[in-house]
C-alpha atoms as a PDB file:
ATOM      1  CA  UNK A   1      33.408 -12.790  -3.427  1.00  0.00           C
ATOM      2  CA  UNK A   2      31.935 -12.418  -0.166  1.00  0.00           C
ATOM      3  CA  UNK A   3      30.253  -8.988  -0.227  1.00  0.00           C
ATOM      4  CA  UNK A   4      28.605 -10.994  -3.732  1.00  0.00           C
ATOM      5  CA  UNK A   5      27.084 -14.130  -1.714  1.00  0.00           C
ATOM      6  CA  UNK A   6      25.693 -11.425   1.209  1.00  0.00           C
ATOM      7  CA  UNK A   7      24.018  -9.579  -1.274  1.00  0.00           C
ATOM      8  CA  UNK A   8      22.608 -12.769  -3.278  1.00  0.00           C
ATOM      9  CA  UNK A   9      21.517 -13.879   0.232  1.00  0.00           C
ATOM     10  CA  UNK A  10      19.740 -10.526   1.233  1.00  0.00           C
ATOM     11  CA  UNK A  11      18.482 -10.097  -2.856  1.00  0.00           C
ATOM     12  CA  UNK A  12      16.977 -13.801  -1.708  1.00  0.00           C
ATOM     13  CA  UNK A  13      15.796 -12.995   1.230  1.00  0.00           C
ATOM     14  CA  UNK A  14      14.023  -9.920   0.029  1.00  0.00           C
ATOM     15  CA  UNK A  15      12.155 -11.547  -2.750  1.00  0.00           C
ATOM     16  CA  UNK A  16      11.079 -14.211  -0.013  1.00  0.00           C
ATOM     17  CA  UNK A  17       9.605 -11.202   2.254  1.00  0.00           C
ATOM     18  CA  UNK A  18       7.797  -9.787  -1.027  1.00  0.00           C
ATOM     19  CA  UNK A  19       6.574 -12.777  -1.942  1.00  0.00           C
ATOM     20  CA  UNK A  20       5.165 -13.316   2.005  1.00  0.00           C
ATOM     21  CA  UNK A  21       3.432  -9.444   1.705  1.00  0.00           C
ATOM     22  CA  UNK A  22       2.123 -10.318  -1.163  1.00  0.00           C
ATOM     23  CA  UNK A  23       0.041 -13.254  -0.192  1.00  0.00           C
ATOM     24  CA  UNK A  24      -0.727 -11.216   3.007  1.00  0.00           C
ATOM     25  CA  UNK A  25      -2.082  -8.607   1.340  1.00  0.00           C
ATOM     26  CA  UNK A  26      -4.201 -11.036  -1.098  1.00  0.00           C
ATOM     27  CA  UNK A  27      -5.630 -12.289   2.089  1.00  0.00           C
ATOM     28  CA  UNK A  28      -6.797  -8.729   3.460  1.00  0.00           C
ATOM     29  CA  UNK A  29      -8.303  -8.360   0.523  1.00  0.00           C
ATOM     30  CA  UNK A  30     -10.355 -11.524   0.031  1.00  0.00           C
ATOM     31  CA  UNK A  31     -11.086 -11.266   3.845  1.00  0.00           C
ATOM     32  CA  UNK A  32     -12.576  -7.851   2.915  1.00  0.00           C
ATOM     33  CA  UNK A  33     -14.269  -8.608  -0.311  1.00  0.00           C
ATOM     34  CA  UNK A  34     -16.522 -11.452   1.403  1.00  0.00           C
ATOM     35  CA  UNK A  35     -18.383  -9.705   3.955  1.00  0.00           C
ATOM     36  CA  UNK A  36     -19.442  -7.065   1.088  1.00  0.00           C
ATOM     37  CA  UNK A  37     -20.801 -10.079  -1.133  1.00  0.00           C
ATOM     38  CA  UNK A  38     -22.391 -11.428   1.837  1.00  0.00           C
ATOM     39  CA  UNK A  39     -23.866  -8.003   2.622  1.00  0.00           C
ATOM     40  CA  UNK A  40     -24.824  -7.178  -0.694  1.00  0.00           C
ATOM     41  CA  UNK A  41     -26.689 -10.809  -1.218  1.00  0.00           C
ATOM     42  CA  UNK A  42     -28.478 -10.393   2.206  1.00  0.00           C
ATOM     43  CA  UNK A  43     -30.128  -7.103   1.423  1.00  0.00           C
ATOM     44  CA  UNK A  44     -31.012  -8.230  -2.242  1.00  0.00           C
ATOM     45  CA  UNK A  45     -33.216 -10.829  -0.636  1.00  0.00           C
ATOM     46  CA  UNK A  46     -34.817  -8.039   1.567  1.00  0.00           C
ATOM     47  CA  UNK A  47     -35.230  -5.591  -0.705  1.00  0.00           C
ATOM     48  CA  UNK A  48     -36.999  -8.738  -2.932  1.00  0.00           C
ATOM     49  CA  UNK A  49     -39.628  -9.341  -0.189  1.00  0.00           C
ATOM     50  CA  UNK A  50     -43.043  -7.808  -0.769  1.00  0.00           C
ATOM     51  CA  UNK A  51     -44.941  -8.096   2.755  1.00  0.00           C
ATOM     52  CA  UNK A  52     -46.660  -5.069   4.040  1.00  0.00           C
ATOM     53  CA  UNK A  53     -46.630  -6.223   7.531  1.00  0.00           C
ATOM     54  CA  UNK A  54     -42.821  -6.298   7.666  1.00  0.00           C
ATOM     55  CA  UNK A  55     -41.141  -2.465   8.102  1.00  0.00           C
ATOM     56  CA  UNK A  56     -37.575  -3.106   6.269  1.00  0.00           C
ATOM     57  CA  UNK A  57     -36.463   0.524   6.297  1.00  0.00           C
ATOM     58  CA  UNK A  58     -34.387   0.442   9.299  1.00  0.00           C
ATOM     59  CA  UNK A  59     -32.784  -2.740   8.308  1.00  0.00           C
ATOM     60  CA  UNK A  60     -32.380  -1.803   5.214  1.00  0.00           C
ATOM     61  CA  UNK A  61     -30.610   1.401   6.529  1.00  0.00           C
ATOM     62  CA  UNK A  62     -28.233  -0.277   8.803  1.00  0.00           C
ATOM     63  CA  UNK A  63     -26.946  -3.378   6.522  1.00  0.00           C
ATOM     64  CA  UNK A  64     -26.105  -0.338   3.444  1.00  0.00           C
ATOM     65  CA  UNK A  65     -24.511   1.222   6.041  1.00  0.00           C
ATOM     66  CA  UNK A  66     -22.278  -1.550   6.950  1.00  0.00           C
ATOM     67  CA  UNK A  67     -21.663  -2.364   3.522  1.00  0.00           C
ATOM     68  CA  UNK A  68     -20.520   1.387   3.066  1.00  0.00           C
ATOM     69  CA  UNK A  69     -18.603   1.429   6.212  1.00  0.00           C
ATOM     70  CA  UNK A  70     -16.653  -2.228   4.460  1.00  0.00           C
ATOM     71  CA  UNK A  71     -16.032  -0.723   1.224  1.00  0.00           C
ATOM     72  CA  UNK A  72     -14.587   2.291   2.625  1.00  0.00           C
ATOM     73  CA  UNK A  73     -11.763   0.601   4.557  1.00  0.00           C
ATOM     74  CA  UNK A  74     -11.059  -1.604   1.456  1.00  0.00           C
ATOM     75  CA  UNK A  75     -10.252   1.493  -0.592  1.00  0.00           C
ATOM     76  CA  UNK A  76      -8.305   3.034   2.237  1.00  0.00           C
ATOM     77  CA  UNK A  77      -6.459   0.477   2.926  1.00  0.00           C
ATOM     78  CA  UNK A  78      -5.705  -0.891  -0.721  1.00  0.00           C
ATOM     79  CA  UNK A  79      -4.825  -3.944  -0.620  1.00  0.00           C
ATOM     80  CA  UNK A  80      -5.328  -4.726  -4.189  1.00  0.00           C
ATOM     81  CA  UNK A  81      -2.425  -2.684  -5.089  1.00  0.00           C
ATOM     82  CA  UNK A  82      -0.163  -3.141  -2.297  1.00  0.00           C
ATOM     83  CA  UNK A  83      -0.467  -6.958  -3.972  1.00  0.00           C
ATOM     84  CA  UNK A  84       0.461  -6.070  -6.893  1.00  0.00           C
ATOM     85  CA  UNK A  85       3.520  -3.605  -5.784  1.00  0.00           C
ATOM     86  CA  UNK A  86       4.806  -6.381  -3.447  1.00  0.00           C
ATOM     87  CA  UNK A  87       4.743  -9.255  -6.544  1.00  0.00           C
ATOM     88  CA  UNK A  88       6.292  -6.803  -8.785  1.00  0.00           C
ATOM     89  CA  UNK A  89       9.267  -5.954  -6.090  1.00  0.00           C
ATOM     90  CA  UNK A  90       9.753  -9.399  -5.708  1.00  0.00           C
ATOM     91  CA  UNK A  91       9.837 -10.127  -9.246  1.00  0.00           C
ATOM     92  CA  UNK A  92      12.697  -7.428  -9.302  1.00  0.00           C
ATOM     93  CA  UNK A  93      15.019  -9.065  -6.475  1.00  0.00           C
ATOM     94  CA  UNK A  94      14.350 -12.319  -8.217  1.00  0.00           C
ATOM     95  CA  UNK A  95      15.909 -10.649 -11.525  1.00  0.00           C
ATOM     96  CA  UNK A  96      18.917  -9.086  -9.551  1.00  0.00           C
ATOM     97  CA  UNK A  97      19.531 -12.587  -8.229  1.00  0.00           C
ATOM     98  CA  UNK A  98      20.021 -13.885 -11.425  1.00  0.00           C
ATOM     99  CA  UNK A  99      21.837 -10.931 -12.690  1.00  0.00           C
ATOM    100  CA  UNK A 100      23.998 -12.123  -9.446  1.00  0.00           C
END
């Protein structure tokens, strides 16, 4: 009976932890996702100006560049699916508990 509670407790705990990556992950993600909105907003109102006097090329350059650089880490670091692996783990130590 008491090997059963330590593993209800640790099946508990786990589910807790998975639940806690999840949202952290959720966070990376949204943290990552603004800056590229931002970016992507920013150079639609450049490209969108018509002066003559005003060079945007360089700007231009650099603020794609950025955006690239953004986008790049998000799909390294994939925190969409990390999200997703972490709710579905804890759903599983949640269904163990009950099993339990």
């Amino acid at each position: 009976m008491e090997r059963k509670q330590k593993l209800l407790d640790r099946c508990e705990a786990m589910s807790l932890l998975c639940i806690k990556a999840s949202y952290h992950w959720s966070f990376i993600k949204f943290v990552c996702s603004i800056p590229v909105i931002l970016i992507n907003s920013i150079l639609c109102i450049l490209n969108s100006l018509d002066d003559k006097k005003i060079d945007l090329k360089i700007p231009n350059v650099v603020i794609n560049g950025i955006s690239v650089l953004i986008m790049s880490i998000t799909t390294n670091l994939k925190p969409g699916e990390k999200t997703e692996i972490f709710k579905t783990t804890s759903n599983s130590f949640l269904l163990l508990t009950h099993e339990i």
